[in-house]
N, C-alpha and C. Protein backbone atom coordinates (compact mmCIF):
# COMPACT_ATOMS: atom_id res chain seq x y z
N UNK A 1 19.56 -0.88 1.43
CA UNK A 1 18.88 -0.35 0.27
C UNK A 1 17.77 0.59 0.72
N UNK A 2 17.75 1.53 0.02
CA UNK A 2 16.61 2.44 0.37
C UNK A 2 15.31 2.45 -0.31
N UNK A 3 14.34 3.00 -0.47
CA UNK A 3 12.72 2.87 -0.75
C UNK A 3 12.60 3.63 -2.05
N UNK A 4 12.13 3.53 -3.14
CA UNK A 4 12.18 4.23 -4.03
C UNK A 4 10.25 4.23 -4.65
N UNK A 5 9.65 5.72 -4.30
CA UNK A 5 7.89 5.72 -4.90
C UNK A 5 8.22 6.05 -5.95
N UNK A 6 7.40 5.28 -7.08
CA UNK A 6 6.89 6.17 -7.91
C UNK A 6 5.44 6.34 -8.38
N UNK A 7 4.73 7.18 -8.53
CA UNK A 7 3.21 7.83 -9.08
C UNK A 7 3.40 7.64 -10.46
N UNK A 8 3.02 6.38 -11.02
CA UNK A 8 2.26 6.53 -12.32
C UNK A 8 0.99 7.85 -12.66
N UNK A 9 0.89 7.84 -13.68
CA UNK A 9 -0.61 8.85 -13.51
C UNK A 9 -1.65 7.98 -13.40
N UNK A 10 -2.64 8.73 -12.97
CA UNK A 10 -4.33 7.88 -12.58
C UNK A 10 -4.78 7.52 -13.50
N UNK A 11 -5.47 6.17 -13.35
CA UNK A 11 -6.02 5.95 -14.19
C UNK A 11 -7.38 5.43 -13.32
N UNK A 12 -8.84 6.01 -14.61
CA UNK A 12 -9.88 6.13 -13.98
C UNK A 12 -10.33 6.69 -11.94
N UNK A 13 -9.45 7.42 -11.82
CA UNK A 13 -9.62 7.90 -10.36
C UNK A 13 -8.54 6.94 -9.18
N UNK A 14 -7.91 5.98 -9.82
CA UNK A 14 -6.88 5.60 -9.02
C UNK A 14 -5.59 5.80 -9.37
N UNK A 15 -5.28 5.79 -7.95
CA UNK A 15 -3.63 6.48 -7.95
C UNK A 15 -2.58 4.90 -7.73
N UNK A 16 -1.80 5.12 -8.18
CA UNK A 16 -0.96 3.33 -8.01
C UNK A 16 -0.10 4.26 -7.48
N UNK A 17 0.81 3.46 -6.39
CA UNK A 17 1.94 3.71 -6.07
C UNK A 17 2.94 2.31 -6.04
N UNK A 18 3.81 2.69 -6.88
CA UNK A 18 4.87 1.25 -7.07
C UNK A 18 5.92 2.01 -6.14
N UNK A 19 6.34 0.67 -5.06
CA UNK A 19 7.55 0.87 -4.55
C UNK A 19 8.19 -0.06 -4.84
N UNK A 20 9.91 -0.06 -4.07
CA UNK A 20 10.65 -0.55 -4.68
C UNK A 20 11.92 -0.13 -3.60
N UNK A 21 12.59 -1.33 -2.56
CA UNK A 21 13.36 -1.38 -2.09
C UNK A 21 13.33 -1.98 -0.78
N UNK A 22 13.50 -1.28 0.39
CA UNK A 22 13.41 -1.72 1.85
C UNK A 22 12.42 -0.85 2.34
N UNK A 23 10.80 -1.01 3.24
CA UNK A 23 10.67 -0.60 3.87
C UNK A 23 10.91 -1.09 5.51
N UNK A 24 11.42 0.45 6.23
CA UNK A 24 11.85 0.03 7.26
C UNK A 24 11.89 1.33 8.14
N UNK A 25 12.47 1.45 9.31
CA UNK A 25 12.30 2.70 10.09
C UNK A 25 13.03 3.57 9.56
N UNK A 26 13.65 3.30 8.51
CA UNK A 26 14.58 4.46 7.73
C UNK A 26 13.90 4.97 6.42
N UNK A 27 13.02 4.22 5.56
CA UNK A 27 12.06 5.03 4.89
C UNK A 27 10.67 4.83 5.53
N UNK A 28 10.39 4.77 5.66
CA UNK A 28 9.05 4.48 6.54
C UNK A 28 8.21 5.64 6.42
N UNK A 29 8.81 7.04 6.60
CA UNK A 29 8.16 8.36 6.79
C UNK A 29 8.08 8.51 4.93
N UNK A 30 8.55 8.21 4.26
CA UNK A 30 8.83 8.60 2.90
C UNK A 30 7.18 7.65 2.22
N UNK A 31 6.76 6.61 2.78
CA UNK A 31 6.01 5.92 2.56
C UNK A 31 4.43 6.55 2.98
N UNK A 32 4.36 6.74 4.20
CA UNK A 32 3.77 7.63 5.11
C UNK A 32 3.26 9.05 4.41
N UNK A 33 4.43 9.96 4.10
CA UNK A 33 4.14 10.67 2.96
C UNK A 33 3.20 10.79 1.90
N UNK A 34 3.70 9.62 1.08
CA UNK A 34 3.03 9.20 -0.05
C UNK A 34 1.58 8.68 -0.04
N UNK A 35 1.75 8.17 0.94
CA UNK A 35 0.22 7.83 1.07
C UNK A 35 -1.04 8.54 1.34
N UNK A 36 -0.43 9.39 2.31
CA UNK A 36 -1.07 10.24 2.84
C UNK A 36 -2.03 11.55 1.69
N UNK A 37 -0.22 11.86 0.89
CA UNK A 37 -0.75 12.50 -0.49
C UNK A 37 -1.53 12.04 -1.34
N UNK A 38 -2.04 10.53 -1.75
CA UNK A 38 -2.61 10.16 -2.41
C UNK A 38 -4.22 10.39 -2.15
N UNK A 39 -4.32 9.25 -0.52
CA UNK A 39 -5.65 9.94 -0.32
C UNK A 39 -6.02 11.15 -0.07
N UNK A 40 -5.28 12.17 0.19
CA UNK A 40 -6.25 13.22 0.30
C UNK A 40 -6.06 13.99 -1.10
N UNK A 41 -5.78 13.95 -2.35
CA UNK A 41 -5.90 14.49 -3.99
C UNK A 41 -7.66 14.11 -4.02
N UNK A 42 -7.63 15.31 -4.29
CA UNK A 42 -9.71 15.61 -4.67
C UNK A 42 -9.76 14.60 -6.16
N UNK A 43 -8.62 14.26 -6.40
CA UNK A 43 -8.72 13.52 -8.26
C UNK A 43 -8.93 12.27 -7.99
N UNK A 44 -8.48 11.81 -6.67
CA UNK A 44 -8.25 10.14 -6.28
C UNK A 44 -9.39 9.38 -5.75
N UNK A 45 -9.74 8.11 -6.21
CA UNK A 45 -10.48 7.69 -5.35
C UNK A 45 -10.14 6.12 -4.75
N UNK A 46 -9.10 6.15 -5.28
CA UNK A 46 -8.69 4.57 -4.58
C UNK A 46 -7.19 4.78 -4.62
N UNK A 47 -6.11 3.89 -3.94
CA UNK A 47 -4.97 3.64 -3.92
C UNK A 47 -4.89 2.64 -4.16
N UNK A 48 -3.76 2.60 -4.77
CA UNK A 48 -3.17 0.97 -5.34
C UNK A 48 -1.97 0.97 -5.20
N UNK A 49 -1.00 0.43 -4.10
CA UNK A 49 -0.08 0.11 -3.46
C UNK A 49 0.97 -1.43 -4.17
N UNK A 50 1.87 -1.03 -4.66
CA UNK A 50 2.45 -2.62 -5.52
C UNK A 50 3.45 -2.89 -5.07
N UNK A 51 3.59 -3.58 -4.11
CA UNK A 51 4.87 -4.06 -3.69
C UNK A 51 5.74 -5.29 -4.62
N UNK A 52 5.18 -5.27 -5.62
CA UNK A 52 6.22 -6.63 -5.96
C UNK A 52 7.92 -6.30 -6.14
N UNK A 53 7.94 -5.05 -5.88
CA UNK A 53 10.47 -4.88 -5.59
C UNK A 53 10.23 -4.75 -4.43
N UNK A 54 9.69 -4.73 -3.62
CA UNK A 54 10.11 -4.70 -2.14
C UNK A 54 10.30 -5.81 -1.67
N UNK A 55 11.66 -5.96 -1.09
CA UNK A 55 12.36 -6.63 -0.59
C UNK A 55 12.56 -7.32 1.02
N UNK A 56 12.09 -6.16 1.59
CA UNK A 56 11.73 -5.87 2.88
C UNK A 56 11.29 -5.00 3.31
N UNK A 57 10.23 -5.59 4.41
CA UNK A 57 8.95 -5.25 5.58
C UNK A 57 9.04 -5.29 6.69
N UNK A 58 9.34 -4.13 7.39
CA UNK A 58 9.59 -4.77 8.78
C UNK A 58 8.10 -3.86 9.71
N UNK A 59 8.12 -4.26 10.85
CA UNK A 59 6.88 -4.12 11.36
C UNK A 59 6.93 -1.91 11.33
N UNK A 60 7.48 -1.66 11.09
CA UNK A 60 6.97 0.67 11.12
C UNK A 60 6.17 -0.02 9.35
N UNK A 61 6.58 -0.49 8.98
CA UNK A 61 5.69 -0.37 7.30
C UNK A 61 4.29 -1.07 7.03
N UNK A 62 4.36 -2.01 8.22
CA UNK A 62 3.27 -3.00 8.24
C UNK A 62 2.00 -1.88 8.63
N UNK A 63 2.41 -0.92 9.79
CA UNK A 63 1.87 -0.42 10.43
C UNK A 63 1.68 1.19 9.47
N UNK A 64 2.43 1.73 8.60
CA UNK A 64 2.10 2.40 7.70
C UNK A 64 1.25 2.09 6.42
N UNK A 65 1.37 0.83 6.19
CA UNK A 65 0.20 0.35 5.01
C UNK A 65 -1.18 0.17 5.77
N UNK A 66 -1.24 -0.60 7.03
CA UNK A 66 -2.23 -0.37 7.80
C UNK A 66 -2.94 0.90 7.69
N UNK A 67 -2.37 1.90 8.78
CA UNK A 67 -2.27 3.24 8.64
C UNK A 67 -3.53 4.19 7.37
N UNK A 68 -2.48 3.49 5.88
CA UNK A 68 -3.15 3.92 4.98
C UNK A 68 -4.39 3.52 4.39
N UNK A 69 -4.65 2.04 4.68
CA UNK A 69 -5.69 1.74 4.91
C UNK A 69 -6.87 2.50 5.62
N UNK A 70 -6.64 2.96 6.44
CA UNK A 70 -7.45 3.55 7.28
C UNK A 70 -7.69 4.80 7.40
N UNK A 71 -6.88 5.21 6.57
CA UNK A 71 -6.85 6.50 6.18
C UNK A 71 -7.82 7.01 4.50
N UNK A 72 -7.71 5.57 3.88
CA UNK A 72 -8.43 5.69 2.65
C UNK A 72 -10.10 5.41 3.41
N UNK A 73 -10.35 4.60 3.96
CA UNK A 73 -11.94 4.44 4.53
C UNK A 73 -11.85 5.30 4.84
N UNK A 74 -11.41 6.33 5.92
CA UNK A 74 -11.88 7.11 6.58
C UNK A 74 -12.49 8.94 5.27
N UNK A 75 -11.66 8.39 4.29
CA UNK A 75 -12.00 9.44 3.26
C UNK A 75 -12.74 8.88 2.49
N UNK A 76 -13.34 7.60 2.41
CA UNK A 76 -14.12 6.72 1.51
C UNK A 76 -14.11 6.64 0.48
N UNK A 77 -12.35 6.25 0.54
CA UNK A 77 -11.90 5.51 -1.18
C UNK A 77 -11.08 4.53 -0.79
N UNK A 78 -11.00 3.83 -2.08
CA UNK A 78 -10.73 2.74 -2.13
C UNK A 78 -9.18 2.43 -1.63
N UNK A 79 -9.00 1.24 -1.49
CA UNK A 79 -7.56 0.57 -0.83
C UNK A 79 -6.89 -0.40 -1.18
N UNK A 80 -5.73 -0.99 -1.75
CA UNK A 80 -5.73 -2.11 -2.28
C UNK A 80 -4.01 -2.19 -2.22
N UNK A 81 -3.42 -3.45 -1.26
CA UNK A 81 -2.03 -3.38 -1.59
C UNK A 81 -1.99 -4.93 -2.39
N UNK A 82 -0.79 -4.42 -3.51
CA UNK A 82 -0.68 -6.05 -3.76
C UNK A 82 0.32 -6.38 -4.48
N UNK A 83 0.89 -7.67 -4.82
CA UNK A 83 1.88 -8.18 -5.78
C UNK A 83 3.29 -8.26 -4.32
N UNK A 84 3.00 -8.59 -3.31
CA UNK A 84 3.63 -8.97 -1.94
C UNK A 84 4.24 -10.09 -2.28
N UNK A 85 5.32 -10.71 -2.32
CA UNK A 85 5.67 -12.04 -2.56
C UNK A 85 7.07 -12.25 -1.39
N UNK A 86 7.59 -13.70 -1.49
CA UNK A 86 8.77 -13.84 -0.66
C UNK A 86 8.13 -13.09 0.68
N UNK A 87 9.38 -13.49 1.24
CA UNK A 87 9.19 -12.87 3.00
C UNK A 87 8.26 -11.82 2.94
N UNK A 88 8.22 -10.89 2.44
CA UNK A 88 7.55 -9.55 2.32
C UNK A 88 5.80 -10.32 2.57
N UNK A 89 5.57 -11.01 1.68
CA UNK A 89 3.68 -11.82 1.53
C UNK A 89 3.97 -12.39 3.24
N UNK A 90 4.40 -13.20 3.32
CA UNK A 90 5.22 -13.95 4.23
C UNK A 90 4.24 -13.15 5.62
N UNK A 91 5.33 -12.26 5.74
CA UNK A 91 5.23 -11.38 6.81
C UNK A 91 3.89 -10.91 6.98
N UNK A 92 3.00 -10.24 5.82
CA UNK A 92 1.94 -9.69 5.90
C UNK A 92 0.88 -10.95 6.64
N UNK A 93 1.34 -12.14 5.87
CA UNK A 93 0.35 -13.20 6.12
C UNK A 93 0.32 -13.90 7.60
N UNK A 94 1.65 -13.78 8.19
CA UNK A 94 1.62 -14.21 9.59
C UNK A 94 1.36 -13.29 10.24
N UNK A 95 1.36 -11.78 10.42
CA UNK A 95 0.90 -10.78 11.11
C UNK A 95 -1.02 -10.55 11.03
N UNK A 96 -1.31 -11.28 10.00
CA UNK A 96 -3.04 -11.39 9.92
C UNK A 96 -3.21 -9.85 9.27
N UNK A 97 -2.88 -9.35 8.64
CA UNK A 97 -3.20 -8.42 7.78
C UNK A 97 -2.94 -8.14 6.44
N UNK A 98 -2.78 -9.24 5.75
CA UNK A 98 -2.78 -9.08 4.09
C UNK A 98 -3.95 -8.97 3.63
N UNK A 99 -5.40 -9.96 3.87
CA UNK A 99 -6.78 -10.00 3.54
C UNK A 99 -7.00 -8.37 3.71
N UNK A 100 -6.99 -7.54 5.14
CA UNK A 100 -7.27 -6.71 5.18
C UNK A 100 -6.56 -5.37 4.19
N UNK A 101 -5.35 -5.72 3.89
CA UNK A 101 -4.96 -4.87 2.90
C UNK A 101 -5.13 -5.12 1.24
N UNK A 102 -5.96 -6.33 1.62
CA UNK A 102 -6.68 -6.79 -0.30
C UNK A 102 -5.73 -6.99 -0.95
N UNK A 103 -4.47 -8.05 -0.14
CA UNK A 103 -3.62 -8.25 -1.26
C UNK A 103 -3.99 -10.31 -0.89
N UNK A 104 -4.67 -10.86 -0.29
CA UNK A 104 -5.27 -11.84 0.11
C UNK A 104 -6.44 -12.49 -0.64
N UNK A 105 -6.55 -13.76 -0.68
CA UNK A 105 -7.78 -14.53 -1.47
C UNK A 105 -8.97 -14.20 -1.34
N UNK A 106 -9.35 -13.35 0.40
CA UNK A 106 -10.71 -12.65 0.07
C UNK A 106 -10.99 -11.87 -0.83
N UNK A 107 -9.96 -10.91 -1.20
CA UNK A 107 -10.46 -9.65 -2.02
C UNK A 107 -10.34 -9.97 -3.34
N UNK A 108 -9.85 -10.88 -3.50
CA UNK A 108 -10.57 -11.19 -5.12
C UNK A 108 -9.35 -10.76 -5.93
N UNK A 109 -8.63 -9.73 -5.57
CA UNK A 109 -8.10 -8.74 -6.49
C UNK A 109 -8.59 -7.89 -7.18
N UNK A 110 -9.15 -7.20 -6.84
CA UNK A 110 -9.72 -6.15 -6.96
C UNK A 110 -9.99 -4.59 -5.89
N UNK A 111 -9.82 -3.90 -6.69
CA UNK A 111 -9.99 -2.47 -6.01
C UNK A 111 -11.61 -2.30 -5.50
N UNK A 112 -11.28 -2.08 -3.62
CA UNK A 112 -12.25 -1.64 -3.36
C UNK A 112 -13.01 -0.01 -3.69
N UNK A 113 -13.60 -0.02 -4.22
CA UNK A 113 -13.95 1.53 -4.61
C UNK A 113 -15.99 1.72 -3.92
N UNK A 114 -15.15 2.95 -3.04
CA UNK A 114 -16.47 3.10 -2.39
C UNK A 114 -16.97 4.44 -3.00
């Protein structure tokens, strides 16, 4: 199965991106993409990442949500992946990076907005 984004429109300065399928070394760049476009839109100030159809995570996506993470601080907006469930939460949670992608009990649920 392949990766399917879609861009709702913003609401209040955040951009959501719902995916929906497999990420893996075969969409991976399509993800990468998207993200990339989000944080740098002069309109955006946070991302909101929803994995709840994704099916599968394998470690190029772990490392692209990372990625985007770090790519939103580094432009100082906000970051937030979430709605991870099944293997997909799974995965994030044994690799030690779901908290950091604010889809974890620290962040409350909520959008960091700097």
């Amino acid at each position: 199965m392949g990766l399917t984004i879609s861009s709702p429109a913003t609401h209040d300065g955040a951009q959501r991106l719902v995916l929906s399928g497999d990420i893996d070394l075969a969409t991976v760049s399509a993800l990468r993409e998207a993200l990339t476009r989000a944080v740098k839109a002069d309109t955006v100030t946070a991302v909101d990442v929803d994995l709840t159809q994704v099916d599968f995570l394998d470690s190029t996506g772990i490392v692209a949500l990372v990625e985007g993470r770090r790519l939103a601080d580094g432009a100082g907006k906000g970051y937030r992946v979430a709605g991870a469930h099944g293997m997909v939460r799974h995965v994030l949670e044994i690799t030690g990076v779901l908290d950091y992608l604010g889809g974890g009990p620290a962040s409350g649920g909520t959008v960091k907005r700097s």
